[in-house]
Protein backbone atom coordinates (compact mmCIF):
# COMPACT_ATOMS: atom_id res chain seq x y z
CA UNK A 1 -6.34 -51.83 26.90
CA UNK A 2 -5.07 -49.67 23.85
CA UNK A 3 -2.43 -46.80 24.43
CA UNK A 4 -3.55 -44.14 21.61
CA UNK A 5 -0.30 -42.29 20.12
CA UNK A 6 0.04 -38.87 20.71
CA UNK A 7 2.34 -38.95 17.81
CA UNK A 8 -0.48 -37.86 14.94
CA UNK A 9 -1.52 -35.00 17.08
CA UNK A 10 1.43 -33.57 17.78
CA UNK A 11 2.05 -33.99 13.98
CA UNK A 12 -1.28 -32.13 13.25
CA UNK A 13 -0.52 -29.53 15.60
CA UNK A 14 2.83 -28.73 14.06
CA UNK A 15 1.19 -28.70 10.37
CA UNK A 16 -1.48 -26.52 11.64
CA UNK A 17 1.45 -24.22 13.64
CA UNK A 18 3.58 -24.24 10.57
CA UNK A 19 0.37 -23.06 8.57
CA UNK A 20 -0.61 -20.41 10.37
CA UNK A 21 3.39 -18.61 10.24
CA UNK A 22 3.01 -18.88 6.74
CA UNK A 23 0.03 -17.41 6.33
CA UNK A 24 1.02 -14.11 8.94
CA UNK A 25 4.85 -14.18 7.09
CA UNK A 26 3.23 -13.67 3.36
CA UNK A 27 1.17 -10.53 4.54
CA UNK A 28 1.69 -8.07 1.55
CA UNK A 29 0.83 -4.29 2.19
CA UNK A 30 -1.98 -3.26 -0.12
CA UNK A 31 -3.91 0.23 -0.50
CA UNK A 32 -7.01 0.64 1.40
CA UNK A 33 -8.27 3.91 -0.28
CA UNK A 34 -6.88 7.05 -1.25
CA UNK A 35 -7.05 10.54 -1.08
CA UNK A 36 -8.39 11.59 -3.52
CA UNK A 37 -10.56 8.60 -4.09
CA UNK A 38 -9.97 6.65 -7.21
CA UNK A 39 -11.93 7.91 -10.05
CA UNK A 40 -13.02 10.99 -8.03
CA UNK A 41 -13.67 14.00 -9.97
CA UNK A 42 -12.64 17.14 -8.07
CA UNK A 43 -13.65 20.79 -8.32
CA UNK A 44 -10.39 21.53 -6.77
CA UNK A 45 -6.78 20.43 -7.24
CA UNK A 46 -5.43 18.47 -4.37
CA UNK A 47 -2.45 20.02 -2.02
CA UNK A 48 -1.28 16.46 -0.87
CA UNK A 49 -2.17 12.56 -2.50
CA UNK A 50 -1.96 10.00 -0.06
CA UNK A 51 -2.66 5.85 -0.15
CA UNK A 52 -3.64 3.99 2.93
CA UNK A 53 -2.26 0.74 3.30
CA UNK A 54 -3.00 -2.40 5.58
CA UNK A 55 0.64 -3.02 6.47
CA UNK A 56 3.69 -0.84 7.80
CA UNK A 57 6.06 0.34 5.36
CA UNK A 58 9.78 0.85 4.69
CA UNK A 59 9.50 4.36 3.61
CA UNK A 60 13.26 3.99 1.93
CA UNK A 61 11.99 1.74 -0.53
CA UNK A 62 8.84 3.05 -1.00
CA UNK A 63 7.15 5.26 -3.14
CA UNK A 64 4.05 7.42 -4.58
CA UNK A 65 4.26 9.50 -7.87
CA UNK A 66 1.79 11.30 -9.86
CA UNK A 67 1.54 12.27 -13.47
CA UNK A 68 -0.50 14.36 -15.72
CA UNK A 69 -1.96 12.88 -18.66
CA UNK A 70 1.16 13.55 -20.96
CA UNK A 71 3.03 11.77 -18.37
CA UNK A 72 4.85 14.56 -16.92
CA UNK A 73 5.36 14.51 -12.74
CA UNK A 74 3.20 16.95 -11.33
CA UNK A 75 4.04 15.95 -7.81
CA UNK A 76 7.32 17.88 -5.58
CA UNK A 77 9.52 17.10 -2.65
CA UNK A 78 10.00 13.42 -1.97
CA UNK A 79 7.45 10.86 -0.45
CA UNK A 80 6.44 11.08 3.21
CA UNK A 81 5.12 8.52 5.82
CA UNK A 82 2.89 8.72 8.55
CA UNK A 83 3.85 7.65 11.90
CA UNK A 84 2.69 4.72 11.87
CA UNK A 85 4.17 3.75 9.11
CA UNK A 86 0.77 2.51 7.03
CA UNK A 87 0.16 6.03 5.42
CA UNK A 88 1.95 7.32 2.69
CA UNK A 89 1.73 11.00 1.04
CA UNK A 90 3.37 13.22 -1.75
CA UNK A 91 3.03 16.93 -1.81
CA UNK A 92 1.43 18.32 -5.10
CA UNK A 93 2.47 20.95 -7.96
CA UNK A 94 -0.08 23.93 -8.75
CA UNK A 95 -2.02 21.57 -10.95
CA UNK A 96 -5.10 22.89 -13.32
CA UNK A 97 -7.84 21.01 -14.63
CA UNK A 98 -7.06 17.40 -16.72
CA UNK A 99 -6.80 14.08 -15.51
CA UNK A 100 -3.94 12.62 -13.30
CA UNK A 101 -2.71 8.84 -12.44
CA UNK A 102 -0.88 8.53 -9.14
CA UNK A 103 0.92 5.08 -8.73
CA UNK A 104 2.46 3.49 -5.44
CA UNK A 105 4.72 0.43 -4.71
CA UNK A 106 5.51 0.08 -1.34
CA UNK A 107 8.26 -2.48 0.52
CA UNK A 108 6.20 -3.88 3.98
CA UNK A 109 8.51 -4.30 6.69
CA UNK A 110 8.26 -7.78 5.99
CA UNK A 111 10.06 -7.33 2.27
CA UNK A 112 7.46 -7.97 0.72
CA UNK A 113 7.11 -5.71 -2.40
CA UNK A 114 3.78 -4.37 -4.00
CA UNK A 115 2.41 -1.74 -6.14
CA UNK A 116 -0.74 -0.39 -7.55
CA UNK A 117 -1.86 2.98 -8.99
CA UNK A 118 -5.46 5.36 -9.16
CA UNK A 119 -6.87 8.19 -10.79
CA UNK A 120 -8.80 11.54 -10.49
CA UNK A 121 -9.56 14.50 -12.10
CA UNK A 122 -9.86 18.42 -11.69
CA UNK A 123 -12.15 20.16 -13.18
């Protein structure tokens, strides 16, 4: 009778263990949507401009600007997180009609660092 060696299925199990860490450790925190929606075109100019992201953030190191279309800030007051850590906000200047680009990087809890940006307009 053969004796079969649990030796390749611990090693398996391990690879498959080590795997799966990796894959939950490299989790980056990326925007969902945002208000106001990306490309929106609004009859109104927004009070607040917010991105919602998939991971929790360190607030610190974070941060959401927005800029007019001759790249002046047209945001005031610093950036603020929910809660929960996954929403992130910036309170708006008395803004008129143009087009505006509001941009985002964010450090997840994890350290991992990411950034992205969208647009809108006011009629």
């Amino acid at each position: 009778m053969r004796l079969i060696s649990l030796r390749p299925l611990w090693i398996s199990l391990v690879v498959i263990c080590a795997l799966a860490f990796v894959q939950m450790a490299s989790a980056h925190s990326e925007a969902t949507r945002s208000s106001p929606k990306d490309k929106s075109v609004l009859d109104h100019a927004p009070k607040v401009v917010s991105v919602f992201l998939t991971e929790k953030i360190e607030i610190e190191l974070s941060k959401l600007e927005v800029f007019d279309a001759d790249g002046e800030t047209v945001h005031k007051g610093k950036t603020t997180c929910s809660e929960n850590l996954k929403i992130m906000s910036i309170l708006m200047k008395d803004i008129g009609s143009g087009s505006y680009a509001a941009k985002w990087e964010v450090v997840s809890v994890d350290g991992h660092k990411t950034s992205g940006a969208f647009s809108f307009q006011v009629r």
